[in-house]
Protein backbone atom coordinates (compact mmCIF):
# COMPACT_ATOMS: atom_id res chain seq x y z
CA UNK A 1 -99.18 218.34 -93.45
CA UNK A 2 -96.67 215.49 -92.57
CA UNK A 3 -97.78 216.05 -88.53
CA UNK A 4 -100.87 215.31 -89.67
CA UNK A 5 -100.39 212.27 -91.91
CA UNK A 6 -98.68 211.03 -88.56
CA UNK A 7 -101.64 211.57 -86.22
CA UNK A 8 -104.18 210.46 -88.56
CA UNK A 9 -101.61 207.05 -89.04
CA UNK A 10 -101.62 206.88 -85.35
CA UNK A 11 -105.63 207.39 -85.61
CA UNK A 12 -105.70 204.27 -88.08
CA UNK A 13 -102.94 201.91 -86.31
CA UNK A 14 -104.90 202.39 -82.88
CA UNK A 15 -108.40 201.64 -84.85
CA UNK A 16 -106.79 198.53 -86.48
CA UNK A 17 -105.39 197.55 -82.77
CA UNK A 18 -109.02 198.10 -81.04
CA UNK A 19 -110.86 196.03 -84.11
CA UNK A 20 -108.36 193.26 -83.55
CA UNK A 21 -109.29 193.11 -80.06
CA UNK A 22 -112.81 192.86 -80.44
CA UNK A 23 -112.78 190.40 -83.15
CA UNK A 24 -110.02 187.78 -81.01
CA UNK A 25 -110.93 189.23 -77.63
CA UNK A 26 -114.98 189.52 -77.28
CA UNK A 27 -115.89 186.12 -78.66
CA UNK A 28 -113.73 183.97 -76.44
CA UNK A 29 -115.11 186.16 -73.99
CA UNK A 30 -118.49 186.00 -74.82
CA UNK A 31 -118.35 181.88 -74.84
CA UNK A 32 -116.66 181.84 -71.56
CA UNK A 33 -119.30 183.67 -69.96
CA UNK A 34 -121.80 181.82 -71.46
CA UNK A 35 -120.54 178.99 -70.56
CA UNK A 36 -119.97 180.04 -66.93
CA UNK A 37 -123.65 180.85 -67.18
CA UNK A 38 -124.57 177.55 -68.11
CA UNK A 39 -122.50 176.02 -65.36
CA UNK A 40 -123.60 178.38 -62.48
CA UNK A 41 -120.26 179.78 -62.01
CA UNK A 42 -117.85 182.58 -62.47
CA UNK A 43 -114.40 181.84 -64.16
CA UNK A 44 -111.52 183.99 -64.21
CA UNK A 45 -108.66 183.94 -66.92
CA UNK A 46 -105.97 185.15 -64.62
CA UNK A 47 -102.68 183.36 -63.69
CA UNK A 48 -102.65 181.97 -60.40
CA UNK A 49 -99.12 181.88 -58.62
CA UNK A 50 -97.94 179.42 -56.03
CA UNK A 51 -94.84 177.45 -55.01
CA UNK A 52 -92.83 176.78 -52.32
CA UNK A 53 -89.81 177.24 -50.03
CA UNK A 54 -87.82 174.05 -48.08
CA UNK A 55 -85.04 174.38 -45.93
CA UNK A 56 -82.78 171.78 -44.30
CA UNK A 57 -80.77 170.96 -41.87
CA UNK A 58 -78.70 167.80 -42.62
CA UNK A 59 -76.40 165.54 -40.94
CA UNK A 60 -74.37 162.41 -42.80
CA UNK A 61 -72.83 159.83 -40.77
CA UNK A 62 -71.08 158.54 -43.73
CA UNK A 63 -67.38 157.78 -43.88
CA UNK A 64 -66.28 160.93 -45.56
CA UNK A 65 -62.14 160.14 -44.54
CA UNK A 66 -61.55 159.40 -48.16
CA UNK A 67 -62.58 162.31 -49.82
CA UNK A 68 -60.00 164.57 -51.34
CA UNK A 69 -62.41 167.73 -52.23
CA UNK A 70 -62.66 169.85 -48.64
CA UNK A 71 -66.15 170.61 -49.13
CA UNK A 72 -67.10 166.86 -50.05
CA UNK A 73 -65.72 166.16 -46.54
CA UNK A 74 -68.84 168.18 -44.75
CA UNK A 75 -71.29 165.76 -42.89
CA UNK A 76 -73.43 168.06 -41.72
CA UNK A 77 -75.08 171.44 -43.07
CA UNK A 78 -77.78 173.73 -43.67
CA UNK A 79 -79.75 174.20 -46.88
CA UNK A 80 -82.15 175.90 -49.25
CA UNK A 81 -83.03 172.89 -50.56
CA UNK A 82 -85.87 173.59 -52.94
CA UNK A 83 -87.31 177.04 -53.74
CA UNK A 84 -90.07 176.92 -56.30
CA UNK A 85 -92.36 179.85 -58.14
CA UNK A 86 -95.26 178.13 -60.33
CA UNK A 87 -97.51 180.06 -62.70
CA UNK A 88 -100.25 178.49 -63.78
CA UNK A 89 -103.39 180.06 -65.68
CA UNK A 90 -105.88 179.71 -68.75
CA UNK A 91 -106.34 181.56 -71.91
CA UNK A 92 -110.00 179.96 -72.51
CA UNK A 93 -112.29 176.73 -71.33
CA UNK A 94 -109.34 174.85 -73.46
CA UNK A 95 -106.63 175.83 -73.58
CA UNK A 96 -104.07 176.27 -70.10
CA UNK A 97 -100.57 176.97 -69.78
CA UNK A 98 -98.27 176.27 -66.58
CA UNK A 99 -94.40 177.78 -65.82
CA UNK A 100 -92.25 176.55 -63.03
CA UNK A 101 -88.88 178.15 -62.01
CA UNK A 102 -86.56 175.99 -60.11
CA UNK A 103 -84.47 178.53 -57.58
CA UNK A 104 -82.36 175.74 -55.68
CA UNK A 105 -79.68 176.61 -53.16
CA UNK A 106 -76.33 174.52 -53.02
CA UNK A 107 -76.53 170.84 -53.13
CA UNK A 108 -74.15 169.21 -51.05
CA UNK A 109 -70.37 169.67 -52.00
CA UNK A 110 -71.61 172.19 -54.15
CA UNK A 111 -70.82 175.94 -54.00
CA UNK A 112 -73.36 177.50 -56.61
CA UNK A 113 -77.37 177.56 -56.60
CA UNK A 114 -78.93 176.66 -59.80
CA UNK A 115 -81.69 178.96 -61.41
CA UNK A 116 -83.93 176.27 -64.12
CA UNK A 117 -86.24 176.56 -66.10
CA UNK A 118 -88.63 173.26 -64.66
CA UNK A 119 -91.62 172.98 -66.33
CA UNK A 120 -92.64 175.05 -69.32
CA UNK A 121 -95.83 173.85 -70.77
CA UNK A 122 -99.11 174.58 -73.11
CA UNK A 123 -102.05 172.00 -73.05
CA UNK A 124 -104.80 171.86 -74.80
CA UNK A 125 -108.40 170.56 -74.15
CA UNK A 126 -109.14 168.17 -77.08
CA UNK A 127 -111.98 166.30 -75.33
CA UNK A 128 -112.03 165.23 -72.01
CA UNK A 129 -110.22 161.52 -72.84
CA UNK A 130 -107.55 163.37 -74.49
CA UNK A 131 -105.79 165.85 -73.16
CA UNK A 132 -102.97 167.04 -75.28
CA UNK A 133 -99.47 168.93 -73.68
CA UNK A 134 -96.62 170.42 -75.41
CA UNK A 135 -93.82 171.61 -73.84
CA UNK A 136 -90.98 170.48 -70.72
CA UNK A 137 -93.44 168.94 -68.14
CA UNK A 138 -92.85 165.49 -66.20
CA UNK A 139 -92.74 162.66 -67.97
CA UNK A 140 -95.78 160.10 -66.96
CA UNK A 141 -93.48 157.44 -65.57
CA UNK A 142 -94.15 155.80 -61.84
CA UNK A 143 -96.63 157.01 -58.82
CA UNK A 144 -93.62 159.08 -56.92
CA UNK A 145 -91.60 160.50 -59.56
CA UNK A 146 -94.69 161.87 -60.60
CA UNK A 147 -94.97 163.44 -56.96
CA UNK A 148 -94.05 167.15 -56.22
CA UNK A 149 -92.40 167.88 -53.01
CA UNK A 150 -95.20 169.44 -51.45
CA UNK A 151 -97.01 165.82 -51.62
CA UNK A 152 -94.27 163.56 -51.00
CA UNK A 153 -94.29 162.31 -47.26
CA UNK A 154 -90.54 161.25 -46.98
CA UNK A 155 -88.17 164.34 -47.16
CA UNK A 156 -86.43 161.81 -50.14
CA UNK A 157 -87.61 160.03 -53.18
CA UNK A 158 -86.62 156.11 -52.76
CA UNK A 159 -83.57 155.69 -54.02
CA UNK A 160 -85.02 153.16 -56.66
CA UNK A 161 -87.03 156.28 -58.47
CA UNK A 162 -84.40 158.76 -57.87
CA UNK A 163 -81.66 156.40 -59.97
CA UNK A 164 -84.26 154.78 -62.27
CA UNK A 165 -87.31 157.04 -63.06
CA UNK A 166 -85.06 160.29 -62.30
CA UNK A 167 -82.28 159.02 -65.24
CA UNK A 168 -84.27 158.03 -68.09
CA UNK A 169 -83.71 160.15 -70.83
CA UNK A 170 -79.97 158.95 -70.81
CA UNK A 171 -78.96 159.50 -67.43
CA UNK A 172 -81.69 162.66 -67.09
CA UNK A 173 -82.60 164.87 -64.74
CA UNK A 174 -85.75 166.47 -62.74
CA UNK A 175 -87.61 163.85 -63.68
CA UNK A 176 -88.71 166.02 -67.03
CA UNK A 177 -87.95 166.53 -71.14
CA UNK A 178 -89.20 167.85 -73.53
CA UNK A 179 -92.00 166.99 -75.85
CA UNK A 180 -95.92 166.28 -76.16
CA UNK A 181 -98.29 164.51 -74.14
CA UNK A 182 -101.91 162.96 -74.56
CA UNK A 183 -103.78 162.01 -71.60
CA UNK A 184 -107.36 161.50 -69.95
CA UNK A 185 -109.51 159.92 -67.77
CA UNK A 186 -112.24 157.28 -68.21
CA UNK A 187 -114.39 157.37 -64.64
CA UNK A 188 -116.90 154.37 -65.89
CA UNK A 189 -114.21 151.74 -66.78
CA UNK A 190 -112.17 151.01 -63.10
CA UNK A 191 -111.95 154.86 -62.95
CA UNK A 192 -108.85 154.60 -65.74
CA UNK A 193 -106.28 157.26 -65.99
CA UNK A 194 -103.63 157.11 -68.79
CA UNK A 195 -100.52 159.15 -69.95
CA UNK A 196 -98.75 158.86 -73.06
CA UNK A 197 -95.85 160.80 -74.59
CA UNK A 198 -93.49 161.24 -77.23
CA UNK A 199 -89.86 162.95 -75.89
CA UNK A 200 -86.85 164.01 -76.91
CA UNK A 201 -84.89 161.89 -74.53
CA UNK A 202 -82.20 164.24 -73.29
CA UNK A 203 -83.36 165.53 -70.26
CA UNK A 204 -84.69 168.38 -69.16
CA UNK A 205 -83.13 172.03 -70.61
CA UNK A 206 -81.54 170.43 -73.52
CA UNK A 207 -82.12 170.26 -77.29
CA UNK A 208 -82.46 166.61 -78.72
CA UNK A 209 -78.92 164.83 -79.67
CA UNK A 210 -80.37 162.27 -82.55
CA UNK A 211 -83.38 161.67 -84.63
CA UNK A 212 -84.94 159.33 -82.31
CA UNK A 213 -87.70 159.93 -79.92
CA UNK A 214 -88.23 158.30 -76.76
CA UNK A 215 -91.80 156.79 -75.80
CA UNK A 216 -93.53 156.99 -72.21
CA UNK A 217 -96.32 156.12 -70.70
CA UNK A 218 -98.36 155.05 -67.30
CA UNK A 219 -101.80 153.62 -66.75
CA UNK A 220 -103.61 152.83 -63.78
CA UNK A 221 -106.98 151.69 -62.38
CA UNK A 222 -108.98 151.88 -59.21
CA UNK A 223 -110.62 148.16 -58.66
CA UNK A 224 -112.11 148.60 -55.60
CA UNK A 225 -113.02 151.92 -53.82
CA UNK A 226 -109.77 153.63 -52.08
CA UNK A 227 -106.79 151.22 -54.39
CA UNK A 228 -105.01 152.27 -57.49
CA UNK A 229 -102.78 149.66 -59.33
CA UNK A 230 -100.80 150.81 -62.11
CA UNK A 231 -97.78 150.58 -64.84
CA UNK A 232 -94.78 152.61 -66.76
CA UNK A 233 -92.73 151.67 -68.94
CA UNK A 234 -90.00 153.47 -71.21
CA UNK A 235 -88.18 153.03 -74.42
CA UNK A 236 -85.70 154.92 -76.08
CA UNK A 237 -82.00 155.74 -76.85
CA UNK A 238 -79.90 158.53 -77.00
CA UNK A 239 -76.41 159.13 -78.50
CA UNK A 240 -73.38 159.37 -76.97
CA UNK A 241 -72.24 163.31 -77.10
CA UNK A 242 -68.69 163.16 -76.82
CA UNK A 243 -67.88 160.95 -80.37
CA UNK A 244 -71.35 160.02 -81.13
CA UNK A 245 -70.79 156.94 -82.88
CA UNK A 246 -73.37 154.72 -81.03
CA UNK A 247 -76.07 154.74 -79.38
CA UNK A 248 -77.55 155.04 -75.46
CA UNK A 249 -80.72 152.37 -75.32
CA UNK A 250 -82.60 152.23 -72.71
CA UNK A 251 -85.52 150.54 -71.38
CA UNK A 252 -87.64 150.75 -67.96
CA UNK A 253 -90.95 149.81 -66.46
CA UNK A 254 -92.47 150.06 -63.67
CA UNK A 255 -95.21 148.51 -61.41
CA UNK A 256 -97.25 150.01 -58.25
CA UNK A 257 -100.14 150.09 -56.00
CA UNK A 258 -101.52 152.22 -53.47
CA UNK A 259 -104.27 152.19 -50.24
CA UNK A 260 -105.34 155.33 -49.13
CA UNK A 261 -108.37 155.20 -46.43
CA UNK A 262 -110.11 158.74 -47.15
CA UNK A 263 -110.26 160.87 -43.78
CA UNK A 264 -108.97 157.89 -41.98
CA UNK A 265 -104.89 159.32 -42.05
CA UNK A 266 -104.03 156.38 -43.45
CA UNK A 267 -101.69 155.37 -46.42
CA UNK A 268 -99.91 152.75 -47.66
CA UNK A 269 -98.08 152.18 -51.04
CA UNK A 270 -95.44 149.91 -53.02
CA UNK A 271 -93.28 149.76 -56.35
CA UNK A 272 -90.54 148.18 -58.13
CA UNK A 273 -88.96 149.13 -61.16
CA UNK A 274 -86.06 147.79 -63.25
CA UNK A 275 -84.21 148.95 -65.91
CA UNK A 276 -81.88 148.32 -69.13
CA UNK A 277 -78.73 150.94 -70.22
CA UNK A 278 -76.56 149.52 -73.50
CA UNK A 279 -73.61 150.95 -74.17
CA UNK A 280 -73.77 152.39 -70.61
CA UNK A 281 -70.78 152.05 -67.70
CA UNK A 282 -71.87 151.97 -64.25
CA UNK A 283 -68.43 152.89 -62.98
CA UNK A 284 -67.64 155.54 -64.71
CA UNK A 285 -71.17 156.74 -65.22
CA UNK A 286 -70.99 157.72 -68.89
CA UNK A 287 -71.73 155.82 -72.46
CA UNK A 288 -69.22 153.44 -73.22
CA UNK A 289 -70.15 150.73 -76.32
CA UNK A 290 -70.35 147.30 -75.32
CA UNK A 291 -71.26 148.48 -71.36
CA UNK A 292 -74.55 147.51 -69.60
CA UNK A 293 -75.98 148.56 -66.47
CA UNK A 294 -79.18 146.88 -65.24
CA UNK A 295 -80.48 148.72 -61.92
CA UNK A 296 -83.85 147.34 -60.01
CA UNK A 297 -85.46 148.12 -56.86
CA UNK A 298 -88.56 148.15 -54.37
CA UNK A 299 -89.90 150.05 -51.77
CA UNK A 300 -92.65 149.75 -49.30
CA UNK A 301 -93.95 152.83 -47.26
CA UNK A 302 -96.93 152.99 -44.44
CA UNK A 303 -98.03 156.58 -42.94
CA UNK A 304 -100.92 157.27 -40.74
CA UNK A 305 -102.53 159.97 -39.03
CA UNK A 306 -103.45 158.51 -35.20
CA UNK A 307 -105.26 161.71 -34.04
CA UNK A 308 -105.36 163.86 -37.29
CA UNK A 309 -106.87 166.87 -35.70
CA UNK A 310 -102.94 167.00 -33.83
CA UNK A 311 -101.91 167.59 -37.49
CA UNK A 312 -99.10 164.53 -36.83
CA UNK A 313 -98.17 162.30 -39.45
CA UNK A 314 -95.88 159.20 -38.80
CA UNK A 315 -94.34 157.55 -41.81
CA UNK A 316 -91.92 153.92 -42.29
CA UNK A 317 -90.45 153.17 -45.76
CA UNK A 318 -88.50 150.19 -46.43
CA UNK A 319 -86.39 149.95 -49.49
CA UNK A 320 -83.75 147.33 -51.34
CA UNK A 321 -82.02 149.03 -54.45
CA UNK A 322 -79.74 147.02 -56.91
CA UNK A 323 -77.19 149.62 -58.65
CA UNK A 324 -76.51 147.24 -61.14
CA UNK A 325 -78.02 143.15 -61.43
CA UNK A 326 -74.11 142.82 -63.59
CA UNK A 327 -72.21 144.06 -60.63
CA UNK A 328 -71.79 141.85 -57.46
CA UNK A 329 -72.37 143.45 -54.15
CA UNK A 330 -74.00 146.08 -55.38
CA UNK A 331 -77.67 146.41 -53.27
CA UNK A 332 -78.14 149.43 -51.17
CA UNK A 333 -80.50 148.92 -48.29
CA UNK A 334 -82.63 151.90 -46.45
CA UNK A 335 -85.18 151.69 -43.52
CA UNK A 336 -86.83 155.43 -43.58
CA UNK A 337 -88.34 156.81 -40.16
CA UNK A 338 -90.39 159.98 -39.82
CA UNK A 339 -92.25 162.10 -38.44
CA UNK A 340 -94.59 165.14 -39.53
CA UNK A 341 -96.21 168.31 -38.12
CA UNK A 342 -98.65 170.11 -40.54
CA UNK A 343 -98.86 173.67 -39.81
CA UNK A 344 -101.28 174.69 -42.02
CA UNK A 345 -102.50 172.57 -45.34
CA UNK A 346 -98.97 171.49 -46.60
CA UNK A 347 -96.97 174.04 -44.46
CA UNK A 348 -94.93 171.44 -42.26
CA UNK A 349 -92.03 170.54 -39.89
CA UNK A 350 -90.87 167.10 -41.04
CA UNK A 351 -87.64 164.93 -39.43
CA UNK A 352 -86.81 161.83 -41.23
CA UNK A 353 -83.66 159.45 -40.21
CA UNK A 354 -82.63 156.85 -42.50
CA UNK A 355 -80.83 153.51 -41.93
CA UNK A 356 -78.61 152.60 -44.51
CA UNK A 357 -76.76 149.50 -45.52
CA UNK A 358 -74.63 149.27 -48.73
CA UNK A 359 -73.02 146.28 -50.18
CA UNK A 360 -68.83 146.69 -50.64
CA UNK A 361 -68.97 147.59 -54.71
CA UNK A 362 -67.75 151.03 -54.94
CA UNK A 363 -70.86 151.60 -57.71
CA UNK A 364 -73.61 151.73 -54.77
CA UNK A 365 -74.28 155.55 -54.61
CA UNK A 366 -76.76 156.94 -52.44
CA UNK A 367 -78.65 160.24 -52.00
CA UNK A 368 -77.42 163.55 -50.10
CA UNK A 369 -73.68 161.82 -49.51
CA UNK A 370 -70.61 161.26 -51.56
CA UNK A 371 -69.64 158.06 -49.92
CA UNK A 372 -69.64 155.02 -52.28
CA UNK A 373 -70.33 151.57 -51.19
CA UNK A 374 -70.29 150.10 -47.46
CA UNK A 375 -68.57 153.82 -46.45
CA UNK A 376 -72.27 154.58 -46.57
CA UNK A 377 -73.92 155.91 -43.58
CA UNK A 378 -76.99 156.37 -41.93
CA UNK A 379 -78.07 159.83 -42.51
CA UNK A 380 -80.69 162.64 -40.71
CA UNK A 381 -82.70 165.27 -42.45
CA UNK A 382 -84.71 168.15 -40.60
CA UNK A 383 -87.00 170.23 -43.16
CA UNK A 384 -88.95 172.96 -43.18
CA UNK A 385 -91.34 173.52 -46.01
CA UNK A 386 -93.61 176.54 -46.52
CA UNK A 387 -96.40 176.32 -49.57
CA UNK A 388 -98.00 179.19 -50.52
């Protein structure tokens, strides 16, 4: 008798499982292929996986004589740089979900990789002007620190973007928090895209650290055929962690525009942002009440194509970053040079060699060395990045 109370409960749990399916399942179903019949073509609700792999080789020609930490005194190396595996996929016509895993090798003076969790995301088709996203995802602030690696034509972000758009979220990182998102597109009105979101303004991976929420957001516009112009700007403040009697505010914007000639190989682009820490030191790079640091910085960058059936790309950036506008001497200027050889779609072989010159204050930083102020070198970067 009790074996077969159990297989008729089996019987009735498997029934209950089946109904459930057809009544959540079959519909969504039913109106996706309906709607692919409507439109003419087939969908598929599968995840679609992608990413990519980039290795360096890289050499500093910094003055490293004054470091103290042996591995810190290494000018030149190789590296896993990047290593990314992206999930993306749809559960219906409206509602998507993405997940990125960050797999990065050693950074420089570094002995451990770092496994992250990079994007984590679930948006939802509201109507085509509004697009709504919950989750960690980038937040909409400048045209390159909105760039993935794959699409970015320097091996390195300007240093401007890297310091200003990269730190938000008090002092951040990745370029990413977590929060929601509403954005769209209006094609009839100068071919508007905006972005707008509400954050926790921590930085990426962490839980909030106050009540506050920080507020982002980008639009731009296409005037005339092939040109985008566009803005950022940021607000918000976090607290400081270690006594948490005051508070981190911060403020940012951000202005650009862009040329790209469509099948011509040609490209050229320009920002400048600024931005506003309280109760923020510069030196020693943590909150401190009654501190400001107020960073700014350009860039310009040209790239073309001469014979794009060789697959060659050549590529000049100029840039002037200010560390801090309170600080004397404390401008960091880069000249980029580069070349790139696409294998296959974004497959490539890129070598970039940057000219640097840093003003004397010990607060001028700069990317991929751990030299401070006019101990700054030039510095040479080989990569190798596969897509799949």
């Amino acid at each position: 008798m009790r074996e077969t109370k159990k297989i008729r409960g089996a019987e009735v749990l498997h029934t209950l499982f089946f109904l459930l399916h057809l009544i959540l399942f079959f519909p969504a179903q039913s109106m996706a292929e309906e709607y692919s019949k409507e439109k003419g073509q087939s969908i598929e609700f599968k995840p679609k996986v992608s990413g990519y792999i980039e290795g360096w080789y890289r050499y500093n020609y910094s003055d490293l004589s004054n470091q103290t930490v042996s591995a810190k005194k290494v000018n030149n190396e190789f590296r896993v740089r990047r290593a990314r595996i992206d999930v993306k996929g749809n559960i219906n016509e409206e509602v998507d979900y993405r997940v990125n895993g960050n797999f990065d090798g050693p950074s420089s003076a570094s002995g451990s990789a770092t496994v992250k969790l990079w994007e984590g995301y679930i948006s939802y088709k509201f109507h085509p002007l509004a697009f709504i996203t919950f989750g960690q995802f980038k937040y909409p602030f400048t045209l390159e620190g909105l760039e993935s690696t794959r699409d970015r034509i320097p091996v390195l972000r300007a240093e401007s973007i890297n310091e200003i758009a990269g730190k938000l979220g008090t002092q951040g990182e990745g370029f990413r928090d977590i929060g929601v998102q509403v954005s769209g597109r209006y094609e009839k009105a100068l071919d508007l895209k905006y972005a707008v979101a509400v954050i926790n303004g921590s930085g990426i991976n962490k839980g909030d650290n106050n009540g506050a929420k920080d507020f982002v957001g980008r639009v731009i516009v296409s005037p005339i055929e092939d040109v985008t112009i566009g803005v950022s700007g940021y607000n918000g403040k976090g607290q400081d962690e270690s006594i948490q009697t005051f508070d981190v505010n911060e403020t940012a914007y951000g202005v650009e525009g862009e040329y790209v000639r469509k099948g011509s190989g040609l490209s050229l682009r320009g920002e400048y942002l600024a931005a506003d820490w309280e109760n923020w030191n510069v030196i020693t790079n943590s909150a401190e009440k009654g501190k400001e640091q107020k960073p700014n910085g350009w860039y310009l960058q040209a790239a073309y194509k001469p014979i794009p059936s060789l697959n060659l790309q050549f590529m000049a950036r100029y840039e002037d970053f200010e560390r801090d506008s309170n600080t004397t001497d404390s401008h960091l200027k880069t000249t980029t040079i580069g070349a790139t050889y696409y294998i296959k779609d974004k497959t490539r072989i890129t070598v970039n060699y940057l000219i640097r010159k840093a003003d004397i204050s010990s607060v001028v930083t700069a990317q991929e060395t751990d030299a401070t102020g006019g101990k700054i070198g030039n510095l040479l970067i080989f990569q190798i990045l596969v897509a799949y």
